[in-house]
C-alpha atoms as a PDB file:
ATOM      1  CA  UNK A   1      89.416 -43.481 166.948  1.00  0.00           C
ATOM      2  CA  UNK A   2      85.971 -43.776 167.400  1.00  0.00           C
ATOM      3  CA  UNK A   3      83.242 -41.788 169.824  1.00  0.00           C
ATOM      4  CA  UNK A   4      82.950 -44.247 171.994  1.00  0.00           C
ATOM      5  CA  UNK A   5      86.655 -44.333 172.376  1.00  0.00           C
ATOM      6  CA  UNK A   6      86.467 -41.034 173.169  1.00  0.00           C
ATOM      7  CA  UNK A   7      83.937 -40.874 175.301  1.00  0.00           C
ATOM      8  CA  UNK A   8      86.367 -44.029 177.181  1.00  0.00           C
ATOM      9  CA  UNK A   9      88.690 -41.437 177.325  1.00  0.00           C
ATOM     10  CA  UNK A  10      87.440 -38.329 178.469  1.00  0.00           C
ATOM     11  CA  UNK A  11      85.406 -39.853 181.437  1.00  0.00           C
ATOM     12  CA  UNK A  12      85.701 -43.689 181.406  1.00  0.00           C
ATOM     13  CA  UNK A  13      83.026 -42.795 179.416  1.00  0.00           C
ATOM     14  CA  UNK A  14      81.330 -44.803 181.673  1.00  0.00           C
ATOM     15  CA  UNK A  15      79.204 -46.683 180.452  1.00  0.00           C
ATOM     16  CA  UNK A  16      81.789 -48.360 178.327  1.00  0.00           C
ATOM     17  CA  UNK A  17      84.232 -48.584 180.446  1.00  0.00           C
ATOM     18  CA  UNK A  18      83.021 -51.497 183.028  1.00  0.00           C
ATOM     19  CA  UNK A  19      81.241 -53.399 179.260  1.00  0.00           C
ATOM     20  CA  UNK A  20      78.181 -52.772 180.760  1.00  0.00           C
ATOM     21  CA  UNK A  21      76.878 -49.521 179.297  1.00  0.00           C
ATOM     22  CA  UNK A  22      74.086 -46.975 180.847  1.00  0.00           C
ATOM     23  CA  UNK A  23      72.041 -45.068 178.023  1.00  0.00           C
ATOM     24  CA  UNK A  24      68.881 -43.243 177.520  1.00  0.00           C
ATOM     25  CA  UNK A  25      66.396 -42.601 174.566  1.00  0.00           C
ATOM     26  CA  UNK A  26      67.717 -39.557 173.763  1.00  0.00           C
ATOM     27  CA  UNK A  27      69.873 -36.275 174.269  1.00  0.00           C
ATOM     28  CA  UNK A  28      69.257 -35.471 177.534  1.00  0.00           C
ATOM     29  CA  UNK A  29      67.487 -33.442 179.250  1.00  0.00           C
ATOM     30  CA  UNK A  30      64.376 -33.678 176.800  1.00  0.00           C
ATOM     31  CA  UNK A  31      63.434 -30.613 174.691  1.00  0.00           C
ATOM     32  CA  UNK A  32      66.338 -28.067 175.749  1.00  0.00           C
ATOM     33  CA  UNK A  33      67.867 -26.289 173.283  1.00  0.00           C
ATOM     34  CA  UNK A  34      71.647 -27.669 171.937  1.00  0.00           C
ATOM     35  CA  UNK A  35      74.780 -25.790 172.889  1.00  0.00           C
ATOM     36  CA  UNK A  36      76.720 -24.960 169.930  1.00  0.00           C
ATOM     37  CA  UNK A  37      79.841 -24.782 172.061  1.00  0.00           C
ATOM     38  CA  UNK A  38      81.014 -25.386 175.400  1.00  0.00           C
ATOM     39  CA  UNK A  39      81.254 -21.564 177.557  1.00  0.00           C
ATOM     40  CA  UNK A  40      84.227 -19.365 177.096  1.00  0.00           C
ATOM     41  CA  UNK A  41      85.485 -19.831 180.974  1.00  0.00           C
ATOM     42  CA  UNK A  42      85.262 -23.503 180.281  1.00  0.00           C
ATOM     43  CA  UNK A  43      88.090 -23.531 177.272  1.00  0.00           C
ATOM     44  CA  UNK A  44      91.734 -24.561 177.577  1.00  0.00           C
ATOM     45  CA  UNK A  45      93.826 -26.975 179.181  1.00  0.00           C
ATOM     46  CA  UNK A  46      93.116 -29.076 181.688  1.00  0.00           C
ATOM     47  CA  UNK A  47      95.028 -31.850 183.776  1.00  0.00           C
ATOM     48  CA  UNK A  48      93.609 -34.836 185.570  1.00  0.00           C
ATOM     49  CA  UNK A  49      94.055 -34.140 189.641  1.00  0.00           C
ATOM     50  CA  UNK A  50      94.821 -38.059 190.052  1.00  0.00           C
ATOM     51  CA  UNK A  51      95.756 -40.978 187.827  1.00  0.00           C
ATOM     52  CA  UNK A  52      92.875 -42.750 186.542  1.00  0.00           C
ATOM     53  CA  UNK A  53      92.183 -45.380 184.185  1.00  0.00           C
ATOM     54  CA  UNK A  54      88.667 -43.905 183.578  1.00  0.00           C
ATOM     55  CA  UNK A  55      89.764 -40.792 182.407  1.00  0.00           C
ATOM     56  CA  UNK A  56      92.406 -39.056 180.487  1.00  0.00           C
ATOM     57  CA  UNK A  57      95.407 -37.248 181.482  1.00  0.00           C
ATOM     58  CA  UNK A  58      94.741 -34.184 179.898  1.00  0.00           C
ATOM     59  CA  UNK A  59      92.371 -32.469 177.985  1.00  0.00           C
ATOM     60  CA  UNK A  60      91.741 -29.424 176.041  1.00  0.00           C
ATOM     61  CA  UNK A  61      88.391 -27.753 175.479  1.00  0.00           C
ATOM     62  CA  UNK A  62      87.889 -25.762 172.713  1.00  0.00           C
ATOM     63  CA  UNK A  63      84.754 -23.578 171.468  1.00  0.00           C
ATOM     64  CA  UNK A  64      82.928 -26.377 169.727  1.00  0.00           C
ATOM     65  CA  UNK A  65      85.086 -29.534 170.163  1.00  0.00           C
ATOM     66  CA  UNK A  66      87.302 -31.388 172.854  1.00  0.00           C
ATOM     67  CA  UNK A  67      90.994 -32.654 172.474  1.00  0.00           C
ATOM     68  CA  UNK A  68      92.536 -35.537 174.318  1.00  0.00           C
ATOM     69  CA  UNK A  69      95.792 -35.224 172.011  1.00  0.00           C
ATOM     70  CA  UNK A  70      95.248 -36.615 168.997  1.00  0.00           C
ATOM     71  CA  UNK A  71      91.313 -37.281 169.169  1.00  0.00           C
ATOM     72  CA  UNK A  72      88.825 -35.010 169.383  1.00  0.00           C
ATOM     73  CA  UNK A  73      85.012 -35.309 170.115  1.00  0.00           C
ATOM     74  CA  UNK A  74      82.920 -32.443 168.115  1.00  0.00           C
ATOM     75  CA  UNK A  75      79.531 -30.765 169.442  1.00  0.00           C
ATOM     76  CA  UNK A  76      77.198 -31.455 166.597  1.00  0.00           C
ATOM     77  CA  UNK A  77      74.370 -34.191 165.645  1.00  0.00           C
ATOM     78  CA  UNK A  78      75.929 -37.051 167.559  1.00  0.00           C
ATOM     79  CA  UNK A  79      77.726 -35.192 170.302  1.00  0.00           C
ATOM     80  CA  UNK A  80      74.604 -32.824 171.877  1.00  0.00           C
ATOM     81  CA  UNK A  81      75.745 -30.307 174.858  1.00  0.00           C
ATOM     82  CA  UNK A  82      72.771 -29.122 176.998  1.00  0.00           C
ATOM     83  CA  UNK A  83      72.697 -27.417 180.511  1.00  0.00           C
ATOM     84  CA  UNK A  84      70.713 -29.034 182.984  1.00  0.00           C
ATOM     85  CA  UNK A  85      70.560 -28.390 186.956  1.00  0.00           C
ATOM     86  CA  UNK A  86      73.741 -26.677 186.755  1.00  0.00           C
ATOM     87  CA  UNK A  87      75.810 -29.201 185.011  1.00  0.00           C
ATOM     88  CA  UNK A  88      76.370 -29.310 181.476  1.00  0.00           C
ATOM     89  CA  UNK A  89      74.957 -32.620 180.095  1.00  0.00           C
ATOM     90  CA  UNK A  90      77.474 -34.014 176.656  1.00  0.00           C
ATOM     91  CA  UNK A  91      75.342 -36.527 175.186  1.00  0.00           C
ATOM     92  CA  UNK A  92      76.566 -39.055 172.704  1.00  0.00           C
ATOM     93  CA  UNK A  93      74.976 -41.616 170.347  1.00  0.00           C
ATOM     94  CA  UNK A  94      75.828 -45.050 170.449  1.00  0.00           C
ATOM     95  CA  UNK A  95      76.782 -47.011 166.971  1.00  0.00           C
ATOM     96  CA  UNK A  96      75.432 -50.093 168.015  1.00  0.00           C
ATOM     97  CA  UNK A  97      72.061 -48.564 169.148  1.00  0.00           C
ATOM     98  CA  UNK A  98      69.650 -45.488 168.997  1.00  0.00           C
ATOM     99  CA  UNK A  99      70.312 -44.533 172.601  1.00  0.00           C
ATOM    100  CA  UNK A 100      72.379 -42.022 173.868  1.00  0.00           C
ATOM    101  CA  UNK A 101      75.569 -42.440 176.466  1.00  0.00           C
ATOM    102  CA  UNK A 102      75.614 -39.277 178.976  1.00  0.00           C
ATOM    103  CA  UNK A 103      78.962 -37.356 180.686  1.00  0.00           C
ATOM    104  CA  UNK A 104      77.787 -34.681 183.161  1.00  0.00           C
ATOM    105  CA  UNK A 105      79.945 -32.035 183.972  1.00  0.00           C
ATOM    106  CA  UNK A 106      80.550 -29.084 186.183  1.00  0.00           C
ATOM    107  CA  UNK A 107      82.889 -26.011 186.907  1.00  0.00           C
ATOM    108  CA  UNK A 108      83.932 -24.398 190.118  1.00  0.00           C
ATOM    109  CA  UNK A 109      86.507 -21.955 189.863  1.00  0.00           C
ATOM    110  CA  UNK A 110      89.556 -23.669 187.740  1.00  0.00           C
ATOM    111  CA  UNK A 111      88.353 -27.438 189.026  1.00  0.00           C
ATOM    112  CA  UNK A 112      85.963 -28.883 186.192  1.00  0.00           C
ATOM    113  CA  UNK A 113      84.806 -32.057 187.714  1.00  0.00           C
ATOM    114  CA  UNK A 114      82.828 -35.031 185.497  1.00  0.00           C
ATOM    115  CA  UNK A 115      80.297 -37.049 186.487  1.00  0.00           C
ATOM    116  CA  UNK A 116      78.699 -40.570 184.958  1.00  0.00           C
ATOM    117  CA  UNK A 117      75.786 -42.695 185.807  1.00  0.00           C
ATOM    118  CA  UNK A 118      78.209 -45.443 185.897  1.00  0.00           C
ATOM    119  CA  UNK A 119      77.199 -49.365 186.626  1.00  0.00           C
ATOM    120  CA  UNK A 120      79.737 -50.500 188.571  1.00  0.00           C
ATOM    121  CA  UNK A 121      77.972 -48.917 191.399  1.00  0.00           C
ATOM    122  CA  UNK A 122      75.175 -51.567 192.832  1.00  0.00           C
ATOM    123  CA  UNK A 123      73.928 -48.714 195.509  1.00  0.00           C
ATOM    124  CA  UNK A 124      73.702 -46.342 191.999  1.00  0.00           C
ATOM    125  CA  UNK A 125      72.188 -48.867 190.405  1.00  0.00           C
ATOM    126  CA  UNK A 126      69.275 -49.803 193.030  1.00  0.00           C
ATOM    127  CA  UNK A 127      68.753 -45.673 192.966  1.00  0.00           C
ATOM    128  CA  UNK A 128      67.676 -45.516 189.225  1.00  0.00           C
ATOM    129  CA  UNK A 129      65.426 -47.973 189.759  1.00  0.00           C
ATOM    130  CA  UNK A 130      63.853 -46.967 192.396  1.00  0.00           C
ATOM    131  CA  UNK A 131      63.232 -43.354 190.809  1.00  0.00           C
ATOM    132  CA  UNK A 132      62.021 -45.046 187.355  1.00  0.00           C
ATOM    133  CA  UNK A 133      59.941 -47.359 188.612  1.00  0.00           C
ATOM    134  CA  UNK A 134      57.805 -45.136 190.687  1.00  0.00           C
ATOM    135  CA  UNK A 135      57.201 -42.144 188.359  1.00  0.00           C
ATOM    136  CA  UNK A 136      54.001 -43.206 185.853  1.00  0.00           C
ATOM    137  CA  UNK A 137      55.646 -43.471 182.181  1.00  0.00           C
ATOM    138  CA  UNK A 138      59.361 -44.176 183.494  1.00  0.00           C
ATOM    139  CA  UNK A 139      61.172 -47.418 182.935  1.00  0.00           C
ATOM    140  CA  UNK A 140      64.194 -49.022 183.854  1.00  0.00           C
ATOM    141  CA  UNK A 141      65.596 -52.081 181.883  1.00  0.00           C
ATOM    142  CA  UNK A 142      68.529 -54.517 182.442  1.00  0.00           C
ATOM    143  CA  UNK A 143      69.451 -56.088 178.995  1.00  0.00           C
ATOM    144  CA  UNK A 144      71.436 -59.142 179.384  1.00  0.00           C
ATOM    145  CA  UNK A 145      73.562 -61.519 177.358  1.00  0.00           C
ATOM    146  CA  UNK A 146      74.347 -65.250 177.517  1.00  0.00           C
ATOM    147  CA  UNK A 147      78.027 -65.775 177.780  1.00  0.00           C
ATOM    148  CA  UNK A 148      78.055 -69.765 178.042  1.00  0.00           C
ATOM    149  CA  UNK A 149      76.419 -70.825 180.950  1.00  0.00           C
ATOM    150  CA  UNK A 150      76.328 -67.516 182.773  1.00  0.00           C
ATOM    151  CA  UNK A 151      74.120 -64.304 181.679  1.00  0.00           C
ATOM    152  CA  UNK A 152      75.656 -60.826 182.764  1.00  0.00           C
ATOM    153  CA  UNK A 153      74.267 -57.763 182.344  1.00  0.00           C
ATOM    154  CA  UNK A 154      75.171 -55.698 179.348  1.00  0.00           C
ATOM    155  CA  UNK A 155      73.154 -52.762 179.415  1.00  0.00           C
ATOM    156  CA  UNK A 156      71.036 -50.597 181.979  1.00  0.00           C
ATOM    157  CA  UNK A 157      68.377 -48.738 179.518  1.00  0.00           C
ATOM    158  CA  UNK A 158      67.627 -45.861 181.878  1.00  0.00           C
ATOM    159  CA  UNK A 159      64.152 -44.039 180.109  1.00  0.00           C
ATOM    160  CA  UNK A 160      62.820 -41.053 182.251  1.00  0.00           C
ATOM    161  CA  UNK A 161      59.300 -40.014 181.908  1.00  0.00           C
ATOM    162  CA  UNK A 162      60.594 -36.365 181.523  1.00  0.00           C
ATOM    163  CA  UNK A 163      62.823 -33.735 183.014  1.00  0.00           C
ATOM    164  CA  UNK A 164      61.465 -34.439 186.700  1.00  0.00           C
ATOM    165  CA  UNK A 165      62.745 -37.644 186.789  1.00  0.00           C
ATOM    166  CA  UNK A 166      66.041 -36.686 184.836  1.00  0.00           C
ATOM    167  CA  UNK A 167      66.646 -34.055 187.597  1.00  0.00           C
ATOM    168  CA  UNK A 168      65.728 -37.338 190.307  1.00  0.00           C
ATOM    169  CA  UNK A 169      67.835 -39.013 189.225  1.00  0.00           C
ATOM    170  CA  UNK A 170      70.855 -36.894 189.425  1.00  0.00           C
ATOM    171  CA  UNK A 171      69.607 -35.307 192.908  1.00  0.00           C
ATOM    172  CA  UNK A 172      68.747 -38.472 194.865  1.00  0.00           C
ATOM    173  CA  UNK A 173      72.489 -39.414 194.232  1.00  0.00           C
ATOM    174  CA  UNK A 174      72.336 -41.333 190.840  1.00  0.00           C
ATOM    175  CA  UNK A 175      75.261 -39.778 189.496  1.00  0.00           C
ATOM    176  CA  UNK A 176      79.095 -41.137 189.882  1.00  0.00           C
ATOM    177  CA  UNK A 177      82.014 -38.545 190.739  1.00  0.00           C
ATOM    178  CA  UNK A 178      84.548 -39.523 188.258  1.00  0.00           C
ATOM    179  CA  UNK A 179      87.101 -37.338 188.774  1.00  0.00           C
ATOM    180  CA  UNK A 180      88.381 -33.588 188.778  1.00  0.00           C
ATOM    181  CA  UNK A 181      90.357 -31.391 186.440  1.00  0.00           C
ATOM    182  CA  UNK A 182      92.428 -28.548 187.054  1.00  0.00           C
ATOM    183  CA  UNK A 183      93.574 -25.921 185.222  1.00  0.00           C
END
């Protein structure tokens, strides 16, 4: 199965999972040092709180990787793990591109709840570009594909300046609650 399967899997992994996808240049946030594995009080098993068709039922976190059963999705050169304004950001390369899908995550207790920039959001959406467009060096970018007659949007290219706007982004409500897990 591939990554982006997995990413499908573990938290809709967003950006795939409404075909319109949400990426950024690179691992983010910029210039922070990799995690080499996810923290010990993070490992184990963990079950969905609802049904979802974004995420999976259960999951298991290991030191370095994560296990939805059969599939895993290891920390490494295309799967980079950073900590960022208290969530821990999994980034993920994309095969078709050189841009990078994000899953943000965060732990209270034995509830580990995931979060996506996700576009099926229009008030999300209008929030990103708001916060791109008016920092100096930021962009935002709707790619968009003719299907016959009609031309949908197949990609929101999110590019922060730097870690300000990163952080913006994710304060001024940017971010998509996908779901909890509990222990």
């Amino acid at each position: 199965m591939t990554r982006s399967i997995l990413f499908l899997s573990l938290g809709a992994l967003i950006l795939l999972s409404g075909c319109v996808e949400v990426t950024f240049p690179e691992p983010m946030p910029m210039n922070r040092i990799d995690k080499t594995h996810f923290p010990k009080s993070w490992e184990g098993e963990w079950t969905f709180v609802e049904q979802s068709d974004d995420l999976e039922e259960n999951l298991t976190v290991y030191s370095q990787y994560i296990s939805f059963g059969d599939e895993t999705l290891v920390l490494g050169k295309e799967n980079v793990l950073r900590k960022f304004a208290g969530y821990y950001v999994l980034s993920s390369t994309n095969k078709s591109s050189d841009r990078w899908s994000l899953i943000l995550a965060k732990r209270n207790k034995d509830i580990l709840s995931i979060y996506q920039f996700n576009a099926q959001n229009d008030e999300k959406i209008a929030i990103w570009k708001s916060v791109l467009e008016a920092g100096e060096g930021s962009s935002f970018e709707t790619v968009r594909k003719k299907d016959g007659d009609d031309e949908k949007v197949r990609e929101y290219k999110l590019n922060p300046e730097n870690n300000a706007a990163f952080r913006k982004l994710i304060k001024e409500g940017g971010l998509t609650h996908t779901g909890d897990y509990v222990r």
